[in-house]
N, C-alpha and C. Protein backbone atom coordinates (compact mmCIF):
# COMPACT_ATOMS: atom_id res chain seq x y z
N UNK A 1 82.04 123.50 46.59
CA UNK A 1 81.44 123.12 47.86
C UNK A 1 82.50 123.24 48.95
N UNK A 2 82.52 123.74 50.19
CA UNK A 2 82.86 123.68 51.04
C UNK A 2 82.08 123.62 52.74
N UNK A 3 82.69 123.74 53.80
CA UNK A 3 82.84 123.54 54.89
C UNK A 3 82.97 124.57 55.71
N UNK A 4 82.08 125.26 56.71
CA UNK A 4 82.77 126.08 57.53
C UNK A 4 82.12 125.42 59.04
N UNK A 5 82.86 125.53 60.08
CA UNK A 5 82.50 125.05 61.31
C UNK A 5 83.03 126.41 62.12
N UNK A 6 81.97 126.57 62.76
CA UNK A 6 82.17 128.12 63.63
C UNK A 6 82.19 127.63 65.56
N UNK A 7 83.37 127.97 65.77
CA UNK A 7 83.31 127.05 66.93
C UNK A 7 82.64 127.83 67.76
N UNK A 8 82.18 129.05 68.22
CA UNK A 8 81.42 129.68 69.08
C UNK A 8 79.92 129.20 69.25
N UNK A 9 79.09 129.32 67.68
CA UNK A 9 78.13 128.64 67.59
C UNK A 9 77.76 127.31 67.87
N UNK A 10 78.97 126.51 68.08
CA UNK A 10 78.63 124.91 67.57
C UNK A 10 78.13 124.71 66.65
N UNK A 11 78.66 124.90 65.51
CA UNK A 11 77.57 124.56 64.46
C UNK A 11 78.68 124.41 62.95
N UNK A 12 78.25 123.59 62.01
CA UNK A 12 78.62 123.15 60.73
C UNK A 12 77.75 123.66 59.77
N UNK A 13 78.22 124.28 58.78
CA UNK A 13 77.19 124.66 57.63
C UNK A 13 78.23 124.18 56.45
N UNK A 14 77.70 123.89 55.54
CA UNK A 14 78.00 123.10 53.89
C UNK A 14 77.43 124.70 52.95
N UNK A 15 78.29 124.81 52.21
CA UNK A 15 77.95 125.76 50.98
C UNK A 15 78.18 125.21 50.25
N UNK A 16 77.60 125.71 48.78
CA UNK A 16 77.69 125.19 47.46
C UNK A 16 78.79 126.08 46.86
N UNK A 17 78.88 125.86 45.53
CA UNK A 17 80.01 126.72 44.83
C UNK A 17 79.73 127.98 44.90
N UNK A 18 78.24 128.22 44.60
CA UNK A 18 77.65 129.86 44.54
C UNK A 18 77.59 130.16 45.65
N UNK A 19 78.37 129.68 47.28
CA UNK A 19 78.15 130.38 48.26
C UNK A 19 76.74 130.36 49.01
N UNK A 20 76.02 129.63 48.62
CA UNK A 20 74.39 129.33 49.22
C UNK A 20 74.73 127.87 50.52
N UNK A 21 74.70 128.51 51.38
CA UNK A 21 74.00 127.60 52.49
C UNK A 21 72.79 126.63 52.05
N UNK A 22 73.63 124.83 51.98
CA UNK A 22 73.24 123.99 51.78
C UNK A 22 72.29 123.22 52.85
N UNK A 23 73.27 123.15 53.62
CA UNK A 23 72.59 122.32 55.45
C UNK A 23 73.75 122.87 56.37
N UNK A 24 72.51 123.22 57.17
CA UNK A 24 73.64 123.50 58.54
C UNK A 24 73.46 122.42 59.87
N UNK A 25 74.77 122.31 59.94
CA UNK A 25 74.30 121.37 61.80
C UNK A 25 74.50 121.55 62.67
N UNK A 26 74.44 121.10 64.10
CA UNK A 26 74.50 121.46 65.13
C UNK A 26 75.74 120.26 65.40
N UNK A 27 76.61 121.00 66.34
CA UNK A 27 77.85 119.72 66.11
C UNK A 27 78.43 119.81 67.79
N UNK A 28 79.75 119.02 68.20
CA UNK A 28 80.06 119.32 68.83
C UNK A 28 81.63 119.17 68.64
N UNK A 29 82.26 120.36 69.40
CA UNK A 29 83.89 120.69 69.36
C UNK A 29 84.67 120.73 70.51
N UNK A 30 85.75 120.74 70.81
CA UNK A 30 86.61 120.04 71.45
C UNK A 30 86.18 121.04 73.21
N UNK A 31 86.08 120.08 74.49
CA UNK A 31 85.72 120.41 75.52
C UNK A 31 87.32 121.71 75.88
N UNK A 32 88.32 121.90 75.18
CA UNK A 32 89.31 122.11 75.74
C UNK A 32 89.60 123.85 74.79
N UNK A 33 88.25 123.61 74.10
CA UNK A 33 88.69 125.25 72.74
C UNK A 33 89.42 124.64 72.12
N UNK A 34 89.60 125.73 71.45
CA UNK A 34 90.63 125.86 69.99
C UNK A 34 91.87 125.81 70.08
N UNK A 35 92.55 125.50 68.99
CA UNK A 35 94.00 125.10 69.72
C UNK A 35 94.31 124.05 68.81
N UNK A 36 95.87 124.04 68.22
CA UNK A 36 96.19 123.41 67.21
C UNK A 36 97.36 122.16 67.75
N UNK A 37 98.06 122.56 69.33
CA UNK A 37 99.04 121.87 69.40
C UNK A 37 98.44 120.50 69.93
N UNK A 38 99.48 119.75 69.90
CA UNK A 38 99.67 118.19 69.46
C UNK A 38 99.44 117.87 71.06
N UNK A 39 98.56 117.18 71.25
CA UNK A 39 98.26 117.21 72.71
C UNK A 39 97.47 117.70 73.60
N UNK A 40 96.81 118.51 72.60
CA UNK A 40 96.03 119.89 73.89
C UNK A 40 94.84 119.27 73.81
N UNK A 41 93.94 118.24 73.06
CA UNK A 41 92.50 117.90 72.74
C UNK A 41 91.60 119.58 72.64
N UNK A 42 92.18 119.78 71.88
CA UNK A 42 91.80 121.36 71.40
C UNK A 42 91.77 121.09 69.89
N UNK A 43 90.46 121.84 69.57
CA UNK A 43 90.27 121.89 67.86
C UNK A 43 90.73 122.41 66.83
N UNK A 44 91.90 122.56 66.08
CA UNK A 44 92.43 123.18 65.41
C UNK A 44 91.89 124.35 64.60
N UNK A 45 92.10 125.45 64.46
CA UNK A 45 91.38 126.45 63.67
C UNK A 45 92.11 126.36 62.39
N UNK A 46 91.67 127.29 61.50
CA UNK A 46 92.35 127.64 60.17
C UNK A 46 91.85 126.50 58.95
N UNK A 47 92.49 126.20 57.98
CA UNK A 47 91.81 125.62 56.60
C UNK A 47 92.31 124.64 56.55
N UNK A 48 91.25 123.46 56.44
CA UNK A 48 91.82 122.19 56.17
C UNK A 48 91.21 121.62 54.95
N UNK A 49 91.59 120.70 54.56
CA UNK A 49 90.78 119.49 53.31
C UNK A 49 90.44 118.25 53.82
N UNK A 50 88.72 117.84 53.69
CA UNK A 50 88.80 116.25 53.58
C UNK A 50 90.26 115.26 53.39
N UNK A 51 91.05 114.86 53.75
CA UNK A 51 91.91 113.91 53.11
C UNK A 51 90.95 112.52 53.28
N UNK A 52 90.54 111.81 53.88
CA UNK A 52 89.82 110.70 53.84
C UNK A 52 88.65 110.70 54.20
N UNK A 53 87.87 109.33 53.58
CA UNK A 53 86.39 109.67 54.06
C UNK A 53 85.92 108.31 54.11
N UNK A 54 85.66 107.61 55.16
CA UNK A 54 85.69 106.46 56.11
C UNK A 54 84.85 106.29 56.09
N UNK A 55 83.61 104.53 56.13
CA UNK A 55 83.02 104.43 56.73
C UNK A 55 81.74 104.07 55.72
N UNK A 56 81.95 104.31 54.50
CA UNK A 56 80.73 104.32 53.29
C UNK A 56 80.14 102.95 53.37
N UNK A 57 78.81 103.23 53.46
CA UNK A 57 78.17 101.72 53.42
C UNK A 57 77.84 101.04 55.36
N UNK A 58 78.62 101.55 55.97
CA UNK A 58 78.31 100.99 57.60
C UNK A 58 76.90 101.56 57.93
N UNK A 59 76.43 100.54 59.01
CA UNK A 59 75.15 100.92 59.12
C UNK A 59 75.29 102.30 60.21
N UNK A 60 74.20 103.16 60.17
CA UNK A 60 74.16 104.23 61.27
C UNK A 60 74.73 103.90 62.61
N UNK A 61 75.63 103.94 63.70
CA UNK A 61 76.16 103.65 64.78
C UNK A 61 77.13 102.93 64.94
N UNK A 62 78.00 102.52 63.50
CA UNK A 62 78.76 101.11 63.48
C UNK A 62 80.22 102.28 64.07
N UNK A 63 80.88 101.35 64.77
CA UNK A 63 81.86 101.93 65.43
C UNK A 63 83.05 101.92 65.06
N UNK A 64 84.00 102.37 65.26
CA UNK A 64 85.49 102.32 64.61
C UNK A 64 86.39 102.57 65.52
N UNK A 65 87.65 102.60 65.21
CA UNK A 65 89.28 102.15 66.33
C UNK A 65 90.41 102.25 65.09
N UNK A 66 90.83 103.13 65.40
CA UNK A 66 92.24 103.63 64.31
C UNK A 66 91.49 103.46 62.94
N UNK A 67 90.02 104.02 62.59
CA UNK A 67 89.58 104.18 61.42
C UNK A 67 89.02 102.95 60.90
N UNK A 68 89.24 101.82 61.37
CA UNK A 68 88.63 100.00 61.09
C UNK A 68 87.54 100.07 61.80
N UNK A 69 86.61 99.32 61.07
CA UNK A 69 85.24 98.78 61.99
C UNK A 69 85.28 97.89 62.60
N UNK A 70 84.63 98.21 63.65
CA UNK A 70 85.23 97.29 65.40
C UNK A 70 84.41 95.68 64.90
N UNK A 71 83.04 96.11 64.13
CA UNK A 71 81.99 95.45 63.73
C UNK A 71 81.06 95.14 64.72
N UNK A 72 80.68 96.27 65.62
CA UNK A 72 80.05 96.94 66.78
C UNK A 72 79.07 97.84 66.54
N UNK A 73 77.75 97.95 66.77
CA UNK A 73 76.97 98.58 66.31
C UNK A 73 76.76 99.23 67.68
N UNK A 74 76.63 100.53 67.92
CA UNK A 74 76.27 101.21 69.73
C UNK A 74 75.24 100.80 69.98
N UNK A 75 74.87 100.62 70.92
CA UNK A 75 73.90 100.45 71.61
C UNK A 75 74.18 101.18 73.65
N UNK A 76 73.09 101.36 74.15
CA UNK A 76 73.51 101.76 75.35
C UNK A 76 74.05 100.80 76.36
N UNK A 77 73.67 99.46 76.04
CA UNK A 77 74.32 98.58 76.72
C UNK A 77 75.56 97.85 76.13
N UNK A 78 76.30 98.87 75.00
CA UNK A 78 77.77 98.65 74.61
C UNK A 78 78.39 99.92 75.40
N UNK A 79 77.46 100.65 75.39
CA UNK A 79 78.17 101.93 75.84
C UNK A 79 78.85 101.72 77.79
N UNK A 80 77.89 101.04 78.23
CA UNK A 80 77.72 101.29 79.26
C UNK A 80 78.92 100.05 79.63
N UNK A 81 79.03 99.05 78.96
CA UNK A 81 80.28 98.24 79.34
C UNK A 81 82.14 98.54 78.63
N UNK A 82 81.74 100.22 78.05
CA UNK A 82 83.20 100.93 77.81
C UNK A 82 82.52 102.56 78.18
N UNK A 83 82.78 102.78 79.91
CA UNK A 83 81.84 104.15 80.07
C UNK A 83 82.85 105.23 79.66
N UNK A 84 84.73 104.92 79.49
CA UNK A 84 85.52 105.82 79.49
C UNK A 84 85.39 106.46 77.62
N UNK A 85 85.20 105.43 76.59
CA UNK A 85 85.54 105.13 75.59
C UNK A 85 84.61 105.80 74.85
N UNK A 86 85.84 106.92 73.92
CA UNK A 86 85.51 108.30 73.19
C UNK A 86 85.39 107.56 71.46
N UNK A 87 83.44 107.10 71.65
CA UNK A 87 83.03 106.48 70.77
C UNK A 87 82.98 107.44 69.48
N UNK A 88 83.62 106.65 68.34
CA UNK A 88 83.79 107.37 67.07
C UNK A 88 82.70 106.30 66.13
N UNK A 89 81.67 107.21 65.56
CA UNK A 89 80.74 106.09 65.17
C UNK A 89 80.20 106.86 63.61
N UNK A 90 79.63 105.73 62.58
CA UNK A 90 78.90 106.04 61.53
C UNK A 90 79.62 106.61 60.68
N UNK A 91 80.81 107.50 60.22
CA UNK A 91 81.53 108.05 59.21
C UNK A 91 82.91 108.64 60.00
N UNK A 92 83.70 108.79 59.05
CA UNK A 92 84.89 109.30 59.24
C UNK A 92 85.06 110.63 58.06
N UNK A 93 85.35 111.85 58.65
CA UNK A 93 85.47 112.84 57.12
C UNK A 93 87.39 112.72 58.15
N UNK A 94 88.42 112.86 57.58
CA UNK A 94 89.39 112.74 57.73
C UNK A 94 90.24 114.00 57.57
N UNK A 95 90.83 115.00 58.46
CA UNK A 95 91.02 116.49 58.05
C UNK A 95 92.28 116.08 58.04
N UNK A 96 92.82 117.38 57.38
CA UNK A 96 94.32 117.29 57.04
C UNK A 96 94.44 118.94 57.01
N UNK A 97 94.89 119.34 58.01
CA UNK A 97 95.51 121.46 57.57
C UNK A 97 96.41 121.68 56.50
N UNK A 98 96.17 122.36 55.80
CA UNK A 98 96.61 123.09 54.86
C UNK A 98 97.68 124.42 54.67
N UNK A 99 97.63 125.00 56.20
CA UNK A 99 98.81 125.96 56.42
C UNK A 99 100.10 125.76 57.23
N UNK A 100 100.65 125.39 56.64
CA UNK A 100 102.47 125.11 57.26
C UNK A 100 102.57 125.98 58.77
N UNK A 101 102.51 125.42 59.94
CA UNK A 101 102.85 126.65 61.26
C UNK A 101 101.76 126.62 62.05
N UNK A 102 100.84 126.09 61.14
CA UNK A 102 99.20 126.04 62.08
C UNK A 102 98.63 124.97 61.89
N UNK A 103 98.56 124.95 60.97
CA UNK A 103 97.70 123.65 61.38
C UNK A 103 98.47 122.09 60.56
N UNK A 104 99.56 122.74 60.05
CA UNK A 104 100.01 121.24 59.19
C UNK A 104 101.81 121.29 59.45
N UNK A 105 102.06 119.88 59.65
CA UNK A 105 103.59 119.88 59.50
C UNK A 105 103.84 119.89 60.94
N UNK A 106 104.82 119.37 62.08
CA UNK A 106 105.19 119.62 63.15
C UNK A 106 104.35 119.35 63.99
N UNK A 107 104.32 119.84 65.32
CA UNK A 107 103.57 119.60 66.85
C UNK A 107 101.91 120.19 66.20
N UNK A 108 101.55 120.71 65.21
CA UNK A 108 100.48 120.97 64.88
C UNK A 108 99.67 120.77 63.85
N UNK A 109 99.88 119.31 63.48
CA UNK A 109 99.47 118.52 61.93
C UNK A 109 98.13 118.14 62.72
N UNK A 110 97.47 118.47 61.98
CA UNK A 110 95.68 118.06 61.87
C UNK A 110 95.52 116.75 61.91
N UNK A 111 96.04 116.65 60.60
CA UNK A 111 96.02 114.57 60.12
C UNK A 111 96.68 114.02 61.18
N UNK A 112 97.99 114.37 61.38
CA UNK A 112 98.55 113.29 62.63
C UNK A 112 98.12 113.19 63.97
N UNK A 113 97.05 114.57 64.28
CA UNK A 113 96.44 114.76 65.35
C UNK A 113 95.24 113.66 65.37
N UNK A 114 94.94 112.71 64.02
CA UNK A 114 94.21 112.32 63.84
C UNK A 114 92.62 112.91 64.28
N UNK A 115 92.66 114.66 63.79
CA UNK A 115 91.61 115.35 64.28
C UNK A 115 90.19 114.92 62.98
N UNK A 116 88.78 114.16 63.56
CA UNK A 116 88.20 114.32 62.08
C UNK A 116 86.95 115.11 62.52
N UNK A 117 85.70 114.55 61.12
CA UNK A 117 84.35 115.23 61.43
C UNK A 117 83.85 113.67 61.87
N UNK A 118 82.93 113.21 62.99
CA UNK A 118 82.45 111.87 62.78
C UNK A 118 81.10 111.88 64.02
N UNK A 119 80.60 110.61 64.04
CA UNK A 119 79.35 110.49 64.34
C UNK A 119 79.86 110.18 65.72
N UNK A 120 79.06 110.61 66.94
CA UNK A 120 78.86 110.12 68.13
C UNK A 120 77.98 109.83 68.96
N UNK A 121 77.78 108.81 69.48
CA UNK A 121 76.15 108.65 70.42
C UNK A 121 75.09 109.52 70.01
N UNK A 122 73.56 109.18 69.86
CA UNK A 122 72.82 110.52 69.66
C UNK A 122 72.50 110.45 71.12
N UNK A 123 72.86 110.11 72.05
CA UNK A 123 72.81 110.24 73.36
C UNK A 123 73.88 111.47 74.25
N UNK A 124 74.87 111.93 73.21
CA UNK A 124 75.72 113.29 73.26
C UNK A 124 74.56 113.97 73.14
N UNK A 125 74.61 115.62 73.67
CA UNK A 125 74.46 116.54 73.52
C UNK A 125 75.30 117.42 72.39
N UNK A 126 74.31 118.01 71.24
CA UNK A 126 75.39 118.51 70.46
C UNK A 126 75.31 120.19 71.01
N UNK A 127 75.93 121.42 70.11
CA UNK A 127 75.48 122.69 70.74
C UNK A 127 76.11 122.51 71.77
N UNK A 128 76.92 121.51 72.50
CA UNK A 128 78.00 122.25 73.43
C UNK A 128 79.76 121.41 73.43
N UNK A 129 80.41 122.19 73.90
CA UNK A 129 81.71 121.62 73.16
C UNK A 129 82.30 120.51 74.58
N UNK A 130 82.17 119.16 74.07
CA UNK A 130 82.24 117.97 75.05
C UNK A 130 83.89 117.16 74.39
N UNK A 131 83.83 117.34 73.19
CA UNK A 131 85.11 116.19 72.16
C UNK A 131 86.18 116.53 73.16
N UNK A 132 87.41 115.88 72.75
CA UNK A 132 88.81 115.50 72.71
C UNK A 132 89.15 116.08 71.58
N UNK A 133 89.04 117.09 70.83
CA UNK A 133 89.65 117.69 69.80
C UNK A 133 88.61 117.52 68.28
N UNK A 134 87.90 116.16 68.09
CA UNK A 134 87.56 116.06 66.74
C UNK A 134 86.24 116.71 67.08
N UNK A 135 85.37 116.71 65.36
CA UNK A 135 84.08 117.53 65.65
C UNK A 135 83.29 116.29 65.26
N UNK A 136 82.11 116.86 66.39
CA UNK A 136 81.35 115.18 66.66
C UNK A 136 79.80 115.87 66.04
N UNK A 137 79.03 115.00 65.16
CA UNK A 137 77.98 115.22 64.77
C UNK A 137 76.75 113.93 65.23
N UNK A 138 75.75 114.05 64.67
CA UNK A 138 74.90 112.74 65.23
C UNK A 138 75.16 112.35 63.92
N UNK A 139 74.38 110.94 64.23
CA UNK A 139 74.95 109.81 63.21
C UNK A 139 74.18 109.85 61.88
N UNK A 140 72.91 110.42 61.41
CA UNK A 140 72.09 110.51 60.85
C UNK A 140 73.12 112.10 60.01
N UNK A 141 73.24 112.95 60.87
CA UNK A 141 73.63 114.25 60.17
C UNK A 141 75.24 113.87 59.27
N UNK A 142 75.82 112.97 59.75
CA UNK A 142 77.62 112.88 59.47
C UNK A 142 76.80 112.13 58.04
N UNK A 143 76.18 110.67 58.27
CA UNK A 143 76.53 110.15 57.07
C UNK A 143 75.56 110.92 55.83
N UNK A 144 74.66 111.70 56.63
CA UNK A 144 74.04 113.19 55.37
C UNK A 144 75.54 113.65 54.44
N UNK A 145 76.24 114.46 55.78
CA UNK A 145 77.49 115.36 55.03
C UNK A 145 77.93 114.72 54.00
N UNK A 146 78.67 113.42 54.76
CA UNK A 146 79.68 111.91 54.24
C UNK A 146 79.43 111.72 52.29
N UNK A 147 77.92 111.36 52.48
CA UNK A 147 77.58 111.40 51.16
C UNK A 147 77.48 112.61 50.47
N UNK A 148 77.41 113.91 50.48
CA UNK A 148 78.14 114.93 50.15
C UNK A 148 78.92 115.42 49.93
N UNK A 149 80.17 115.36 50.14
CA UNK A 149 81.24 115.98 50.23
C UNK A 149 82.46 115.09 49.92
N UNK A 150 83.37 115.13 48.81
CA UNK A 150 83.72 114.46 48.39
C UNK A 150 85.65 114.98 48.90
N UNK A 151 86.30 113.78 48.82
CA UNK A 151 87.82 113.94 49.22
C UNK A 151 88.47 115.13 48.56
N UNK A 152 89.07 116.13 49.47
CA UNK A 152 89.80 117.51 48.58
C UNK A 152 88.40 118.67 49.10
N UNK A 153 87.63 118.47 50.01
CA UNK A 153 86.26 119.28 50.37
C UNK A 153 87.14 120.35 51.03
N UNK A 154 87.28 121.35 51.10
CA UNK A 154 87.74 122.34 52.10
C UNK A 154 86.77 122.58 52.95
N UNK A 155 87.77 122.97 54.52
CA UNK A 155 87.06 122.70 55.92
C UNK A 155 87.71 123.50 56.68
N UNK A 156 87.01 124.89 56.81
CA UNK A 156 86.96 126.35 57.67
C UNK A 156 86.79 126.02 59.03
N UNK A 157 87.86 125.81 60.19
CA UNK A 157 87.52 125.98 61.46
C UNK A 157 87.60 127.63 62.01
N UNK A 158 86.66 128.23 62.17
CA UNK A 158 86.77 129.70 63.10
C UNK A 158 86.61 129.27 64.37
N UNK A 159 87.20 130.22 64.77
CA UNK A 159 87.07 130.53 66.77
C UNK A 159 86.23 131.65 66.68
């Protein structure tokens, strides 16, 4: 099983071992393009792995802050009293790059970029690229993946 996220499309698709398109989604990726360095809120391209996977058991919208549950469920009138605040909600898939120079190690580590896959407002628009670097799904589609895809999942970013 793996992961490919095609950043032109906006979109996430899941394959099985035999290469069959499982579910595809509509997602959203970083407002700034592609782009691996440490700082840019740009989405890293190239091959990564699940390293963590956050969040099992929270109800749909429950919110998080350095990966802990705030114990905050969204609502629009939470939203609206943090209007700046780049809500990370419902699952955490936790990426980590895999190629030394690009995406892992130095000014361009995935994990330390703390770049993941996770749930955001279904009040986002997905299909267009709005994030700070991570890839944002609705909350219903992440904890679909979440329960799918197990730690060590490989995760294809194309430009």
């Amino acid at each position: 099983m793996y992961i490919r996220i095609h950043i032109p499309t906006q979109t996430l698709r899941l394959f099985g071992d035999d290469g069959a398109c499982l579910r595809c989604y509509r997602v959203s990726t970083a407002r700034n393009g592609a782009g691996e360095e440490k700082g840019s809120y740009r989405t890293p391209r190239g091959r990564h792995i699940v390293r963590a996977r956050i969040g099992a058991g929270a109800p749909l919208g429950a919110a998080f802050r350095g990966r802990r549950p705030t114990g905050e469920v969204w609502t629009p009138a939470l939203a609206e009293s943090a209007p700046e605040r780049d809500w990370i909600l419902t699952r955490i898939l936790w990426l980590s790059g895999t190629e030394p120079g690009r995406n892992r190690l130095g000014a361009v580590d995935s994990m330390q970029r703390y770049i993941y896959i996770h749930g955001t407002p279904d009040t986002e628009p997905m299909g267009v690229p709005l994030s700070i670097g991570c890839v944002r799904m609705r909350n219903r589609d992440v904890a679909e993946l979440f329960d799918l895809v197990p730690v060590g999942t490989v995760v294809e970013i194309e430009a």
